[in-house]
Structures are given as structure tokens and as C-alpha cells.
C-alpha atoms as a PDB file:
ATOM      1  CA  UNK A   1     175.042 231.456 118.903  1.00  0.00           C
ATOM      2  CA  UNK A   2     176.234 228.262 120.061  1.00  0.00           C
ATOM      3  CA  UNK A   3     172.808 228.195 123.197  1.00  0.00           C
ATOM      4  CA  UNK A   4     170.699 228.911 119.685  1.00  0.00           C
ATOM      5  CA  UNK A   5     172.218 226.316 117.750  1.00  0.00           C
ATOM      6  CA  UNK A   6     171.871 223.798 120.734  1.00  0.00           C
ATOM      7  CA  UNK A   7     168.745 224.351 121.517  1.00  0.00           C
ATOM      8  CA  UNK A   8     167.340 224.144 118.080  1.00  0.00           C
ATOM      9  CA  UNK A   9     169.092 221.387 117.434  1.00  0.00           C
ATOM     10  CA  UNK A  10     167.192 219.961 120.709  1.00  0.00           C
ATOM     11  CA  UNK A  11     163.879 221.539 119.414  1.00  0.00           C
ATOM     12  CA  UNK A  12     163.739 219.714 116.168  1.00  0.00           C
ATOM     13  CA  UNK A  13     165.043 216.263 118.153  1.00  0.00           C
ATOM     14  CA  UNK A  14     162.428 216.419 120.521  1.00  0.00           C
ATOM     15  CA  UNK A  15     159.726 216.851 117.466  1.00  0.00           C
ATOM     16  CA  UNK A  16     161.376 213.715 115.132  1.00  0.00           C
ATOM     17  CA  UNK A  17     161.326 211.894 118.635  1.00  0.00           C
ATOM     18  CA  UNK A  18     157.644 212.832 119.010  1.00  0.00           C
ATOM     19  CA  UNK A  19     156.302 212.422 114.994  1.00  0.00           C
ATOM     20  CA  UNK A  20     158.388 209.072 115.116  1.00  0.00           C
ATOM     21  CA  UNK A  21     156.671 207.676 118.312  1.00  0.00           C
ATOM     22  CA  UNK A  22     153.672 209.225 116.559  1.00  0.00           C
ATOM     23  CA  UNK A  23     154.499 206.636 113.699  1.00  0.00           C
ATOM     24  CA  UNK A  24     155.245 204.061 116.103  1.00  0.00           C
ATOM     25  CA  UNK A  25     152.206 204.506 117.731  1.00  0.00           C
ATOM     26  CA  UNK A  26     149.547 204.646 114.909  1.00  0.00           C
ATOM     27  CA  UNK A  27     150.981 201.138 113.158  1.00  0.00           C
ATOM     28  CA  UNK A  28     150.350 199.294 116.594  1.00  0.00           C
ATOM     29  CA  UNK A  29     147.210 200.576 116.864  1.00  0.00           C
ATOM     30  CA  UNK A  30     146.556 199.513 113.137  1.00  0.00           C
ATOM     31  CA  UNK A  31     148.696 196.021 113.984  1.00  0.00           C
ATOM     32  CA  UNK A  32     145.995 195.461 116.754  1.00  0.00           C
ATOM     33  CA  UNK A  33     143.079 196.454 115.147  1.00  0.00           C
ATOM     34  CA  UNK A  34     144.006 193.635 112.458  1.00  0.00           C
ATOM     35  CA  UNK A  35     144.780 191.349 114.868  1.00  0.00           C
ATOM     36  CA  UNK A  36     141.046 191.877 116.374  1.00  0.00           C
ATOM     37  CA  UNK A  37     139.348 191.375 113.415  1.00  0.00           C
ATOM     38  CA  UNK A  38     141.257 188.558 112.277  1.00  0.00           C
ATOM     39  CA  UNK A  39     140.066 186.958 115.678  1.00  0.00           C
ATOM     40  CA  UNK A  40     137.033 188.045 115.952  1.00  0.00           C
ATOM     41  CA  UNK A  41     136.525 186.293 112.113  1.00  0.00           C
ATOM     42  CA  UNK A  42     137.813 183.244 114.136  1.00  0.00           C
ATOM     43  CA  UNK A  43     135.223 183.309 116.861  1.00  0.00           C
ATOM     44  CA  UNK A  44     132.003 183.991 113.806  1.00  0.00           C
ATOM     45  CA  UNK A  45     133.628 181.239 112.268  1.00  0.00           C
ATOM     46  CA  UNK A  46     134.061 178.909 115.017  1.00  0.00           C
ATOM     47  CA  UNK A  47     130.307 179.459 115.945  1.00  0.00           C
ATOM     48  CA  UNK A  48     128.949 178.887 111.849  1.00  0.00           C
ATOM     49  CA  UNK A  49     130.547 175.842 112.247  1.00  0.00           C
ATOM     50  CA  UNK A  50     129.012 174.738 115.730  1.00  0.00           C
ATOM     51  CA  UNK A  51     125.483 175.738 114.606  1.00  0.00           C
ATOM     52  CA  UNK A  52     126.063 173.329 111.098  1.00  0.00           C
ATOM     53  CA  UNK A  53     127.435 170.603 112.994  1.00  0.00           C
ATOM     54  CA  UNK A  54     124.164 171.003 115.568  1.00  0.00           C
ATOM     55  CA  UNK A  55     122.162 171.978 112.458  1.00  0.00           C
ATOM     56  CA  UNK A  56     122.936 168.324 110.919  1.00  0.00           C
ATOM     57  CA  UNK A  57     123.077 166.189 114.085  1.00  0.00           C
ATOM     58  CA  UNK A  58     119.549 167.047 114.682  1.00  0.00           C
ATOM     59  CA  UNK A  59     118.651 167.054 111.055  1.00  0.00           C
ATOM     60  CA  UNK A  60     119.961 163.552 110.865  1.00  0.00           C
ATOM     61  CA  UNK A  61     117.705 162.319 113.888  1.00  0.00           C
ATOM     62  CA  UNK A  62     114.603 163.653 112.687  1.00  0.00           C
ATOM     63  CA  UNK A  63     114.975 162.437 109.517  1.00  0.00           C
ATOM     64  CA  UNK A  64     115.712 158.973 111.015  1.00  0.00           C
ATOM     65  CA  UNK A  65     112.702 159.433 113.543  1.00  0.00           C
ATOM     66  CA  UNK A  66     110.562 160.389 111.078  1.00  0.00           C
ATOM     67  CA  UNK A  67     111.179 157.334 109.014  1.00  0.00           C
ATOM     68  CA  UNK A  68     110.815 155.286 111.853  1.00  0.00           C
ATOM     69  CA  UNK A  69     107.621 156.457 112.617  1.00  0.00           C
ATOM     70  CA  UNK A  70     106.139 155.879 109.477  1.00  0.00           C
ATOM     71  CA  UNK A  71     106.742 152.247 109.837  1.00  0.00           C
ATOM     72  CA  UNK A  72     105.748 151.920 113.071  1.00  0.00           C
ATOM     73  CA  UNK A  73     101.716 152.368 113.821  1.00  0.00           C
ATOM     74  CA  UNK A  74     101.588 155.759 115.278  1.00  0.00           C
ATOM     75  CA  UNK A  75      99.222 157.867 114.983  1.00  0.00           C
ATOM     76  CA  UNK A  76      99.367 160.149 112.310  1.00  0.00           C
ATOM     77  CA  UNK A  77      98.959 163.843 113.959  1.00  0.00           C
ATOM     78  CA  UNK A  78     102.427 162.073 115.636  1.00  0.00           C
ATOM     79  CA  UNK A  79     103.835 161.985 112.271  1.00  0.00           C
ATOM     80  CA  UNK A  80     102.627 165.095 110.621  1.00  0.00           C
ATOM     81  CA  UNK A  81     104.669 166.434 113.813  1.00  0.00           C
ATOM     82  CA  UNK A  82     107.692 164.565 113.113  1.00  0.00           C
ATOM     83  CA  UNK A  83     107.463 165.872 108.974  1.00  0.00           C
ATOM     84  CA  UNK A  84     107.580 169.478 110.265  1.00  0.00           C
ATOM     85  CA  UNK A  85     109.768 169.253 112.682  1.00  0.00           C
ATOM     86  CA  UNK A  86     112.045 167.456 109.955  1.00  0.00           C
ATOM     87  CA  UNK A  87     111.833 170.501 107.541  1.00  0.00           C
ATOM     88  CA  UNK A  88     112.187 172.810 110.704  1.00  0.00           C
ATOM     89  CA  UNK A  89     115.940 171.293 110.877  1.00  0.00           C
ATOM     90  CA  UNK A  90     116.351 171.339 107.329  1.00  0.00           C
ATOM     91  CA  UNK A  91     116.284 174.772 107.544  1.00  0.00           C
ATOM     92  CA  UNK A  92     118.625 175.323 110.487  1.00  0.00           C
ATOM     93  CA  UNK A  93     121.087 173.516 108.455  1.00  0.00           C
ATOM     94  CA  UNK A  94     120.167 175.794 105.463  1.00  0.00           C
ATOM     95  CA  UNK A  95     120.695 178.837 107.558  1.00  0.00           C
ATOM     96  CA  UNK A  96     123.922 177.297 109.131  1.00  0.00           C
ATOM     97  CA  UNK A  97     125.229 176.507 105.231  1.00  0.00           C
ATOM     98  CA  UNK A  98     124.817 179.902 104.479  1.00  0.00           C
ATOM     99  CA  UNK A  99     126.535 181.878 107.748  1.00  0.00           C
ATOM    100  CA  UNK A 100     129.270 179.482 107.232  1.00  0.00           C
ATOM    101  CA  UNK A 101     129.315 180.328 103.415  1.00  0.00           C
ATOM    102  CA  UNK A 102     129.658 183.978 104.390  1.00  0.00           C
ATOM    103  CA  UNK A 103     132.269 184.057 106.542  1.00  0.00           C
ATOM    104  CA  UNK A 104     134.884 181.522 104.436  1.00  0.00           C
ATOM    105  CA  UNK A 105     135.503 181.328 100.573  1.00  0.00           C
ATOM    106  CA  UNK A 106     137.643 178.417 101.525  1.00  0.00           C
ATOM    107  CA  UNK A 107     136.346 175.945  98.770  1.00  0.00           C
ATOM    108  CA  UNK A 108     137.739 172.445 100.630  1.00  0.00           C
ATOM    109  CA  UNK A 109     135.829 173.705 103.916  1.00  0.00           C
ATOM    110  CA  UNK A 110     132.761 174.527 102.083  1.00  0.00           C
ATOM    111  CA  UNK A 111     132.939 171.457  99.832  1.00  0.00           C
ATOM    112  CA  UNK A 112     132.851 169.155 102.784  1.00  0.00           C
ATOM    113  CA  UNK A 113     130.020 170.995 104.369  1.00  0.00           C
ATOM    114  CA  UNK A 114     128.134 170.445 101.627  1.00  0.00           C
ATOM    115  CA  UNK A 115     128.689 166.591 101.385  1.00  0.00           C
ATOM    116  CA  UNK A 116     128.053 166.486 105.217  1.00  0.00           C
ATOM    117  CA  UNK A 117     124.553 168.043 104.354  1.00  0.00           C
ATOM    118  CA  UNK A 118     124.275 165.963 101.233  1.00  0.00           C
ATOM    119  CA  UNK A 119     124.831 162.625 103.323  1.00  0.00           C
ATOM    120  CA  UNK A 120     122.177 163.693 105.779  1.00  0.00           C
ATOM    121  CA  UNK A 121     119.613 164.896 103.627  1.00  0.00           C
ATOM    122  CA  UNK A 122     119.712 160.751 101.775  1.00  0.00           C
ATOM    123  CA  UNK A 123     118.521 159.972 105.124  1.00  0.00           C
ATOM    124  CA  UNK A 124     115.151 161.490 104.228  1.00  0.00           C
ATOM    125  CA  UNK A 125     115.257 159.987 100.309  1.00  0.00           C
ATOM    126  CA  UNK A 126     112.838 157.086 101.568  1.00  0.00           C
ATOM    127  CA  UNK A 127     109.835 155.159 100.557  1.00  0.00           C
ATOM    128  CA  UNK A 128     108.231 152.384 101.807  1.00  0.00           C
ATOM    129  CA  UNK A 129     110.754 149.582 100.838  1.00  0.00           C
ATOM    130  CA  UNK A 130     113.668 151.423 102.395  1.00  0.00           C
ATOM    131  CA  UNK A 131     115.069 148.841 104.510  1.00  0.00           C
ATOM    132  CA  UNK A 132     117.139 149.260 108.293  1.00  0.00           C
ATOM    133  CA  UNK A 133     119.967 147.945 106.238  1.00  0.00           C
ATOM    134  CA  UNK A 134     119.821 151.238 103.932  1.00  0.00           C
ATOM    135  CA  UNK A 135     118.669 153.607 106.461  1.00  0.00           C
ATOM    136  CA  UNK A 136     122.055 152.157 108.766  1.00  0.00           C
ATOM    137  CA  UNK A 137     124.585 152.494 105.879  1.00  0.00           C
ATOM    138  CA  UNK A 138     123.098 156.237 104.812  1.00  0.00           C
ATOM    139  CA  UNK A 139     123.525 156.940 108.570  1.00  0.00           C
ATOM    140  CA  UNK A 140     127.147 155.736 108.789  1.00  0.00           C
ATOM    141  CA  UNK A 141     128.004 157.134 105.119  1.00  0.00           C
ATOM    142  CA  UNK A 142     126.439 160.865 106.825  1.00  0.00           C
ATOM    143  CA  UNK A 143     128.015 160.120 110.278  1.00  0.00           C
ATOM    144  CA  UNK A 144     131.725 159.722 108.736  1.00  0.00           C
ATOM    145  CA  UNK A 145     131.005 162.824 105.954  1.00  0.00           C
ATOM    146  CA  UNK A 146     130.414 164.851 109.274  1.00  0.00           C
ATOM    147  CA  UNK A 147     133.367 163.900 111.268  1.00  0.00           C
ATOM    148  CA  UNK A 148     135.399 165.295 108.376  1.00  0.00           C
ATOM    149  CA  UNK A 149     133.309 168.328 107.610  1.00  0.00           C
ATOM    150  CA  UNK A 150     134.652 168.640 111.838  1.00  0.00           C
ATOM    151  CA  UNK A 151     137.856 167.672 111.052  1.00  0.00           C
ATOM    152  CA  UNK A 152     138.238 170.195 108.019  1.00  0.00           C
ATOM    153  CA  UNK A 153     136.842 173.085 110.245  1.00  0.00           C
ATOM    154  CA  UNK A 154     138.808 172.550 113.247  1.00  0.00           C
ATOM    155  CA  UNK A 155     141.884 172.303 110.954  1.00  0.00           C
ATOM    156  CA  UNK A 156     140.579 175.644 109.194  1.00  0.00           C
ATOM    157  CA  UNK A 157     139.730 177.909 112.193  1.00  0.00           C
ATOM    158  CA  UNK A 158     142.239 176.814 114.141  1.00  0.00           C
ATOM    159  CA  UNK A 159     144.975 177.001 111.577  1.00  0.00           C
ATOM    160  CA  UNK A 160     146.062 173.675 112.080  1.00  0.00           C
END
């Protein structure tokens, strides 16, 4: 009786042993499946942010080439060019906006995107009096607005 006993008693420690590591087993695989999504959000994240900063850097030089151009005497084929390839950017930075906008809710992240793009797109509010002066203080007022849209977003992504 005492042999039964025993080896029940082994039986039924051998299968808590096995449904606990069982346990065990199934939160680390849930623990690491969390853990790579909540990096793999990162990485998306990291890379909306790269193609918006990219997005509005080359937004902001075509809008400045394009004004540029129409004061200077080229030709104007050369500046029909430079007006497409202007809203070509605009809409890289639209599509940027809008991947970034999908993978955060973070309002203060999102709000300083959006005065980054803001900044840049005054570079294209121009007529024919717009002077170097303005165009020079819209480009500084967009060039700060975008070091801390980076700022914001490295702090974000990077948990900082």
C-alpha cells in the first residue's frame, strides 16, 4: 500500500510539475510575443518618422527652388518642372503625416509634426513681392519647427 501511495503521490507530482512548466512556458511565450510587437511598433515608428523628416527636408527645398526660379529668368518648361516636382513632395509629406498618424495617437508628437509641415508649407505662400528677407525667416521659423518635431520623436520612440 505504501509502493501505491508513493508512487501516486509521484504520479500526480510529476503532472503539477509538468501543467506548471506548461504555465510557465505559455506566459513567456506570450511575454515575448508582446515584447516583439512592442518593438516591432518601434521600428514602423522609427521609419514614419524618417520618411516625414525626408518628406519635409525635400519639401522645404523645392519650395525654396521653386521660388527662386520664378525670380530668376529661366525658362518656363524649367519651372513648370520645379511646380510639380513641388506638389510631388507635398505629397510625400502627406503620405508620411498619415503613416506617422497611424502608428501613434500621441497628440504632442503629432502636434509638432504638424507645425513642422505647417512651417514648410509658408515657404510656398509666395507672390511676387515676397522678399529673401521673408523667404530666410520662413526657412529658419520651418528649420527650428523641424528640429523639434526630431527632438519630440526621438524622445517618443526611444522612450527618452
Amino acid at each position: 500500500m505504501e509502493t501505491v501511495l508513493t508512487s501516486v503521490i509521484a504520479v500526480l507530482g510529476t503532472l503539477a510539475g509538468t501543467g506548471a512548466a506548461y504555465v510557465l512556458q505559455q506566459r513567456a511565450a506570450a511575454r515575448n510575443e508582446r515584447i516583439a510587437r512592442q518593438e516591432q511598433l518601434r521600428r514602423d515608428q522609427q521609419q514614419a518618422v524618417k520618411e516625414l523628416v525626408k518628406a519635409l527636408t525635400a519639401h522645404r527645398r523645392g519650395l525654396y527652388t521653386r521660388w527662386k526660379l520664378a525670380r530668376q529668368a529661366v525658362s518656363a518648361d524649367r519651372q513648370e518642372e520645379a511646380r510639380w516636382e513641388s506638389w510631388s513632395t507635398r505629397s510625400a509629406v502627406f503620405d508620411a503625416r498619415d503613416a506617422l498618424g497611424m502608428l501613434t495617437r500621441d497628440s504632442e508628437l503629432l502636434h509638432r509634426a504638424d507645425l513642422a509641415i505647417g512651417c514648410s508649407y509658408a515657404l510656398g505662400d509666395v507672390d511676387d513681392s515676397t522678399t529673401q528677407a521673408v523667404m530666410d525667416e520662413r526657412g529658419d521659423l520651418a528649420r527650428a519647427a523641424h528640429e523639434e518635431f526630431v527632438a519630440a520623436a526621438t524622445a517618443y520612440v526611444n522612450g527618452i
